[in-house]
N, C-alpha and C. Protein backbone atom coordinates (compact mmCIF):
# COMPACT_ATOMS: atom_id res chain seq x y z
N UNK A 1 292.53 74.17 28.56
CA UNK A 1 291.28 73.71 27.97
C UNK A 1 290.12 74.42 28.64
N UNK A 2 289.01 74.75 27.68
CA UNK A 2 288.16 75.65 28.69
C UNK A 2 286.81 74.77 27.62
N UNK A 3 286.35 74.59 28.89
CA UNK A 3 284.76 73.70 28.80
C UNK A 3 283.55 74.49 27.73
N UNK A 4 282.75 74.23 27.07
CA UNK A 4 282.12 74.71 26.61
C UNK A 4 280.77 74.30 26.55
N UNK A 5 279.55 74.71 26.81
CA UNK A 5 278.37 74.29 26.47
C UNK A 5 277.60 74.99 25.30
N UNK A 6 277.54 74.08 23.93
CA UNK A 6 277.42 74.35 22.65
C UNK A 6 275.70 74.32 22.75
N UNK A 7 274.61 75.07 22.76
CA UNK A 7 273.37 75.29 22.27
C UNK A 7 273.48 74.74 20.71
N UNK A 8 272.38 74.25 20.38
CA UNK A 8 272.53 73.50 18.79
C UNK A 8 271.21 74.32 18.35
N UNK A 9 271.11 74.59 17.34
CA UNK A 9 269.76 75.38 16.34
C UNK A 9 270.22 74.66 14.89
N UNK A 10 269.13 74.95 14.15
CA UNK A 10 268.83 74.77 12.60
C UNK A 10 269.19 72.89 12.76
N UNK A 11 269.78 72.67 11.95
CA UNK A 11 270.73 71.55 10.93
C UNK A 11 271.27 71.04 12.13
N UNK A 12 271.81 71.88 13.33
CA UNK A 12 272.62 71.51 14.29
C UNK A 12 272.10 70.49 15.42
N UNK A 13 270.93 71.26 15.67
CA UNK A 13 270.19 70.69 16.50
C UNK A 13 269.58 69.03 16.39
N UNK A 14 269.48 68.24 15.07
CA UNK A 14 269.49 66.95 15.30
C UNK A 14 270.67 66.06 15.80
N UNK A 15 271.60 66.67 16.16
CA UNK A 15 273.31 66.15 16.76
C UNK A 15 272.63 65.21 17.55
N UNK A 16 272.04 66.25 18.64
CA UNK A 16 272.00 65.57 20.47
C UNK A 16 270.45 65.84 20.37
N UNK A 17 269.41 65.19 21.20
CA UNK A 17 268.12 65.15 21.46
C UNK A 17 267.79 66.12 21.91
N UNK A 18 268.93 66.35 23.35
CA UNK A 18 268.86 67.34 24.23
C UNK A 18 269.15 69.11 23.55
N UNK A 19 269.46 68.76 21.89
CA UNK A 19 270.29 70.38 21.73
C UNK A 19 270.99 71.35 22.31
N UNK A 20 271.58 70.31 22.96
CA UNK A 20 273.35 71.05 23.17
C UNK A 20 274.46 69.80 23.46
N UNK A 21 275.32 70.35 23.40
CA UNK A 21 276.73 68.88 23.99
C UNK A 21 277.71 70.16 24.61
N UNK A 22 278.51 69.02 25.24
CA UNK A 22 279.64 70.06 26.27
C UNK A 22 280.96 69.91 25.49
N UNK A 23 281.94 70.25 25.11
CA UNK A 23 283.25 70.04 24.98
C UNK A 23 284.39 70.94 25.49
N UNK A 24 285.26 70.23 25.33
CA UNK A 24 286.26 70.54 25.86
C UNK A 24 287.01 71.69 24.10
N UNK A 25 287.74 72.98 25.08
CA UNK A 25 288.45 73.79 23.66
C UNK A 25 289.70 74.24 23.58
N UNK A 26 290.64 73.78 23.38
CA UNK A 26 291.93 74.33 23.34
C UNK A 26 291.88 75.36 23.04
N UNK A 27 292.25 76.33 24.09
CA UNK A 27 292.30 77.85 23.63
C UNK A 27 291.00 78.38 23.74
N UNK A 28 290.86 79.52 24.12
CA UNK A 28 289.65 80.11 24.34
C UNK A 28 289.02 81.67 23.72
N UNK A 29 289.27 81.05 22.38
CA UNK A 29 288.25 82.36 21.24
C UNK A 29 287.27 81.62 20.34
N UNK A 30 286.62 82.05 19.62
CA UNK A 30 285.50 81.50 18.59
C UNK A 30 286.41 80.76 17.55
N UNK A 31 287.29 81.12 17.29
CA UNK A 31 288.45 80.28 16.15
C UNK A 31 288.71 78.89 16.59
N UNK A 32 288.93 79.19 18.11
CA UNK A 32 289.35 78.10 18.65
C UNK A 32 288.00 76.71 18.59
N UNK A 33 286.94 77.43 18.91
CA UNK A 33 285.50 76.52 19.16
C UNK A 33 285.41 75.87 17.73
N UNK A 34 285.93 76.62 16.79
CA UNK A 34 285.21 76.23 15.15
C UNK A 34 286.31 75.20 14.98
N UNK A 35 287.38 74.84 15.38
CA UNK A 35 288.09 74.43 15.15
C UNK A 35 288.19 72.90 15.90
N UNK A 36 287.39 73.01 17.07
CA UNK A 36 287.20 71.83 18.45
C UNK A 36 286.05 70.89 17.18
N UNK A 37 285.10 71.75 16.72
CA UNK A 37 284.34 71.27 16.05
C UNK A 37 284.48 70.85 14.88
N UNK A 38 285.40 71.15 14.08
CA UNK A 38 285.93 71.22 12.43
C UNK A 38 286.27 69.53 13.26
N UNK A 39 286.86 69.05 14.27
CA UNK A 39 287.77 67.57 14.67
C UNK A 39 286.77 66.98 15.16
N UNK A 40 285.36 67.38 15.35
CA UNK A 40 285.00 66.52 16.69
C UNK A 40 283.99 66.13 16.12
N UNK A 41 282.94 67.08 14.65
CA UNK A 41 281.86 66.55 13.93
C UNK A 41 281.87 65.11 13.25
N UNK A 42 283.54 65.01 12.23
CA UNK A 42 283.39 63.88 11.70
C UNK A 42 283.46 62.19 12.08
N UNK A 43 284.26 62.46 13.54
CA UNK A 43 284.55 61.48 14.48
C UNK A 43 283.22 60.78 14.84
N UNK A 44 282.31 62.26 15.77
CA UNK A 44 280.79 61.59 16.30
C UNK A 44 280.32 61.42 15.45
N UNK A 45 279.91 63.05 14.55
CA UNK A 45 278.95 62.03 13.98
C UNK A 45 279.23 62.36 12.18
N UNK A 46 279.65 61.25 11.49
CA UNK A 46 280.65 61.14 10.39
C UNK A 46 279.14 61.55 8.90
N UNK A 47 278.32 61.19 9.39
CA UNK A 47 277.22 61.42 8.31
C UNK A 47 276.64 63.26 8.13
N UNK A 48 277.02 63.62 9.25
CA UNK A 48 276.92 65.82 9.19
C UNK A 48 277.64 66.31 7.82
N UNK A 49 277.22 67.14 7.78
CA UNK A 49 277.73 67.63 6.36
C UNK A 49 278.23 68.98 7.74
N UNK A 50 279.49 68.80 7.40
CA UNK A 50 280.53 69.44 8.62
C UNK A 50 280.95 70.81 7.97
N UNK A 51 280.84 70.87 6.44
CA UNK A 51 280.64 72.24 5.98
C UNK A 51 280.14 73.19 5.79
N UNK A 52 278.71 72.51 6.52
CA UNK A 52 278.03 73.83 7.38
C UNK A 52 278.39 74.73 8.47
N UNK A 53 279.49 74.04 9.19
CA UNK A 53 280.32 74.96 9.94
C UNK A 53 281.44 76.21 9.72
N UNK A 54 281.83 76.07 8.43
CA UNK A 54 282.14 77.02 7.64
C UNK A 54 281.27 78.70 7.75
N UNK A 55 280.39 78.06 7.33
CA UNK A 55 279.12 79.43 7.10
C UNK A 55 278.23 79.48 8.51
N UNK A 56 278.58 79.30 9.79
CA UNK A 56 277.89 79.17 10.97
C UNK A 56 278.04 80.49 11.39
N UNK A 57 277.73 80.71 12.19
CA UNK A 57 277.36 81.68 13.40
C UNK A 57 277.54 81.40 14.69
N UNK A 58 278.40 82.20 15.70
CA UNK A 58 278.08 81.87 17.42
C UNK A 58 278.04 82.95 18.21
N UNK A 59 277.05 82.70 18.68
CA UNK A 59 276.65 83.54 19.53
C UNK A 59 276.81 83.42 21.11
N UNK A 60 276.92 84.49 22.17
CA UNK A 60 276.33 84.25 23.61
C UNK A 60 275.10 84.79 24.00
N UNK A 61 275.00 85.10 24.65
CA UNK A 61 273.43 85.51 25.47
C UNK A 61 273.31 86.98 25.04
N UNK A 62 273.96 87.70 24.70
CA UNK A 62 274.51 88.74 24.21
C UNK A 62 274.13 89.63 23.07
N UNK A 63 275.24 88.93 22.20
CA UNK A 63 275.77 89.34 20.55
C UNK A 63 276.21 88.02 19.96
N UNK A 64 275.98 88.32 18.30
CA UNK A 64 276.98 87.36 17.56
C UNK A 64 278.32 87.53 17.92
N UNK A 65 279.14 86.31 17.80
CA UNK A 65 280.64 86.50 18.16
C UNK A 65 281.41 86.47 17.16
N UNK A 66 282.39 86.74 16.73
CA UNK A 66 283.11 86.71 15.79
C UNK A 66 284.28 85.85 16.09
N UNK A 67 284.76 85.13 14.95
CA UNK A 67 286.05 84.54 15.25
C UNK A 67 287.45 84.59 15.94
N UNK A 68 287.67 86.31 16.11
CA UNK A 68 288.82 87.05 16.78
C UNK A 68 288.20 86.84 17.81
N UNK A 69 286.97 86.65 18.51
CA UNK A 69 285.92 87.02 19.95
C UNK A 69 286.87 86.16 21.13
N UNK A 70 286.53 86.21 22.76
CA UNK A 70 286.84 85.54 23.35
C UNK A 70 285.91 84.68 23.67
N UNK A 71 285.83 83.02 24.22
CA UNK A 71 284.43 82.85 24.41
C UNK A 71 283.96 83.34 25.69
N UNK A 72 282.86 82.98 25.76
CA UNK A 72 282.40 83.91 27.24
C UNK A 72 282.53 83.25 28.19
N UNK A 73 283.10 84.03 29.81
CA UNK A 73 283.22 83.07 30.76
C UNK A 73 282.62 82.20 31.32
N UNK A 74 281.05 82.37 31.10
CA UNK A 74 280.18 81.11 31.32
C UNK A 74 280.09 79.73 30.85
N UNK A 75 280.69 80.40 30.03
CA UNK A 75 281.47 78.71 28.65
C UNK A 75 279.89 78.38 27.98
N UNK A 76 278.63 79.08 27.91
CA UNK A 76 277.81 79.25 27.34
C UNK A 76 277.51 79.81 25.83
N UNK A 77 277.25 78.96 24.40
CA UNK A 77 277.80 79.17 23.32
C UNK A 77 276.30 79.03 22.63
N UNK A 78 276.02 79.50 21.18
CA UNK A 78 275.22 78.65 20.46
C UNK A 78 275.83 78.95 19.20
N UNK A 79 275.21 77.79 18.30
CA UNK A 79 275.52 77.93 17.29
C UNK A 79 274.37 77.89 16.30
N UNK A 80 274.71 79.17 15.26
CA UNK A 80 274.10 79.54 14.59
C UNK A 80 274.21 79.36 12.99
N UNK A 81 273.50 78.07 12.52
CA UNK A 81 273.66 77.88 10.94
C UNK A 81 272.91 78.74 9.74
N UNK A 82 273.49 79.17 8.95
CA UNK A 82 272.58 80.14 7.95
C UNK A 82 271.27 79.95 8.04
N UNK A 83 270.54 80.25 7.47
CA UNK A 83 269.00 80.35 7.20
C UNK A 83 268.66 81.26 5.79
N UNK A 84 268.13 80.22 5.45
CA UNK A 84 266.89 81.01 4.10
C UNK A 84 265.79 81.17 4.29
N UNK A 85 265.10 82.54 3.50
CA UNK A 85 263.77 82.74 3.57
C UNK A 85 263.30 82.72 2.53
N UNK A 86 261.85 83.26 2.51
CA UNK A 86 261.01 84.27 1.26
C UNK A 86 259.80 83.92 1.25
């Protein structure tokens, strides 16, 4: 299990006050994180429209990460929900 500290933006960010939460991730790639989360949104908090995680984004301090990615050893994450403009 490798710890994670999730940064929250857009849609995400009304989760926690603080905009971020820690969890715990079986396995340690971006597949794995989307997946901690695909189980852990509807439990806390059951009113998220959890299919915004589908079309998300994660990033580190870095680069966007991709799903094949490893997460980073800092266990430092954010997540990034689409956005519209014009």
């Amino acid at each position: 299990m490798k710890q994670v500290n999730l940064q929250l933006f857009g849609a995400f960010s009304d989760l926690d006050a603080s905009r971020e939460i820690a969890l715990e991730v079986a396995g340690g790639t971006v597949a794995d994180l989307r997946q901690a989360l695909r189980e852990l949104l509807p439990v806390r908090w059951p009113g998220f429209r959890a299919g915004l995680l589908d079309y998300s984004a994660f990033a580190d301090q870095q680069r966007v990460l991709r799903d094949h990615d490893a997460l980073p050893d800092d266990g430092r994450v954010a997540i990034l929900p689409p956005v519209s403009g014009g």
